[in-house]
C-alpha atoms as a PDB file:
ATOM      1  CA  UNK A   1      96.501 -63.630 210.718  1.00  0.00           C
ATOM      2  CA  UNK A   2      92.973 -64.771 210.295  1.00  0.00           C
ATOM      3  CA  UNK A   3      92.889 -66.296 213.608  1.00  0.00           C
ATOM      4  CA  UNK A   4      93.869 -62.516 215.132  1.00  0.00           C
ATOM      5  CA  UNK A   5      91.247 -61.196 213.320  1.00  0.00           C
ATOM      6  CA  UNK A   6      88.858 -62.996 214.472  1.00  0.00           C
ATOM      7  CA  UNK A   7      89.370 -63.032 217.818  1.00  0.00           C
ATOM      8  CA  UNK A   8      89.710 -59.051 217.665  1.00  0.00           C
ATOM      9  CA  UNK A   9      86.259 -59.062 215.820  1.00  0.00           C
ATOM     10  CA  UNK A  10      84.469 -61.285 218.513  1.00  0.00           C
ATOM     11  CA  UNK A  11      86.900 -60.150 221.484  1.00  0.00           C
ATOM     12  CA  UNK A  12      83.275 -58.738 223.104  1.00  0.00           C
ATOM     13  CA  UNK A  13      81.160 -61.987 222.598  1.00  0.00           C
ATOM     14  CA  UNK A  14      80.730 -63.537 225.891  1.00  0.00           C
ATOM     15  CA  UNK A  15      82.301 -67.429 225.977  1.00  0.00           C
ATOM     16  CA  UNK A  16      83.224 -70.054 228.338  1.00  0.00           C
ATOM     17  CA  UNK A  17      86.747 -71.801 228.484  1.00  0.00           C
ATOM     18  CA  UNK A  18      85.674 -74.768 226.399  1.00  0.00           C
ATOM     19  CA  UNK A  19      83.961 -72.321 223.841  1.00  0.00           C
ATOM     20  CA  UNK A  20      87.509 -70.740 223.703  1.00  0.00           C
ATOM     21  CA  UNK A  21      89.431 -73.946 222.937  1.00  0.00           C
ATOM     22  CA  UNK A  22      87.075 -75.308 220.438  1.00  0.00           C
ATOM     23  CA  UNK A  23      87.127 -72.358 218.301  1.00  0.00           C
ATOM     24  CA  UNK A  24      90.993 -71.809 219.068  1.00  0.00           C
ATOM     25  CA  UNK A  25      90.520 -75.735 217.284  1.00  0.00           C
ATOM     26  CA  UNK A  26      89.108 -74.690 214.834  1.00  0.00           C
ATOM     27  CA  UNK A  27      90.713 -71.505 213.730  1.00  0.00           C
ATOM     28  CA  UNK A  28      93.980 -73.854 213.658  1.00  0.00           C
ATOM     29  CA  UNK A  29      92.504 -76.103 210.706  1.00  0.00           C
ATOM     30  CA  UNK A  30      90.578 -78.518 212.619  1.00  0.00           C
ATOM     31  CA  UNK A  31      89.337 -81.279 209.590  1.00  0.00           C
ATOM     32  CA  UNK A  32      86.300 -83.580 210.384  1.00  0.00           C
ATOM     33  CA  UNK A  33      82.398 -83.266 211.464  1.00  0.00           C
ATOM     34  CA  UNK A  34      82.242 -81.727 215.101  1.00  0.00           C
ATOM     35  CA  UNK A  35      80.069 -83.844 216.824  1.00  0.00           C
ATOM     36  CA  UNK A  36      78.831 -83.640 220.138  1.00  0.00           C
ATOM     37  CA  UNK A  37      81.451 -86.438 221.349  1.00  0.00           C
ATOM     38  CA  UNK A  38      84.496 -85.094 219.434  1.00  0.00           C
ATOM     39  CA  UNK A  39      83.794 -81.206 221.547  1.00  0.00           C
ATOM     40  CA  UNK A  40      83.474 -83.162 225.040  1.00  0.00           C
ATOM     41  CA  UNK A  41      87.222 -84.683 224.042  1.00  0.00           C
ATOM     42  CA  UNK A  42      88.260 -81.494 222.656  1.00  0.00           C
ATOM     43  CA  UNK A  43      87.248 -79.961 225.750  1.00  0.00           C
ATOM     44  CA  UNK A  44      87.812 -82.447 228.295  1.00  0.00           C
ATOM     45  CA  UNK A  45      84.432 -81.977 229.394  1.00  0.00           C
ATOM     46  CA  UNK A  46      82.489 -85.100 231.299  1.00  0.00           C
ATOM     47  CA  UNK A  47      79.143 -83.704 229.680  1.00  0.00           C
ATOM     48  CA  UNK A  48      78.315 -84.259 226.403  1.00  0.00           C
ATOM     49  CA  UNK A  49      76.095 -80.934 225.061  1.00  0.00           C
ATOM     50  CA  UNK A  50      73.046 -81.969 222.976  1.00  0.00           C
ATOM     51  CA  UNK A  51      73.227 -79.626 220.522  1.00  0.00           C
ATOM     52  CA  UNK A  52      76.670 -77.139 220.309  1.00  0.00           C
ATOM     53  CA  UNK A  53      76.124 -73.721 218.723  1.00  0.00           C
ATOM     54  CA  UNK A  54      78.291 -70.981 217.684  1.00  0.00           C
ATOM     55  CA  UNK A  55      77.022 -67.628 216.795  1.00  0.00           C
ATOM     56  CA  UNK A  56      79.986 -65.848 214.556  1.00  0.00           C
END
C-alpha cells in the first residue's frame, strides 16, 4: 500500500529506468547503506554515479 502511494504521489517527477528500479528497491525493504557500487549492481549500470540523489 505504501509503495502505491508513493508512486501515485511522485507519478509526475521525471526519472530514468534505473531511478525506477532503485526506488522500486527500496520501497520493497531494501536493508543496507546504498552506495554508489551497490546502485550500479542494482541497476546493471557499467557507470558508477559519483554522488546518487533522490528528491522525494
Amino acid at each position: 500500500m505504501q509503495k502505491a502511494c508513493f508512486w501515485q504521489r511522485f507519478a509526475a517527477q521525471p526519472r530514468n529506468e534505473r531511478q525506477t528500479k532503485v526506488l522500486n528497491r527500496l520501497l520493497d525493504g531494501f536493508e543496507g547503506k546504498l552506495s554508489p557500487k551497490r546502485w550500479a549492481a542494482m541497476t546493471s549500470s557499467t557507470t558508477i554515479p559519483g554522488c546518487v540523489t533522490l528528491r522525494i
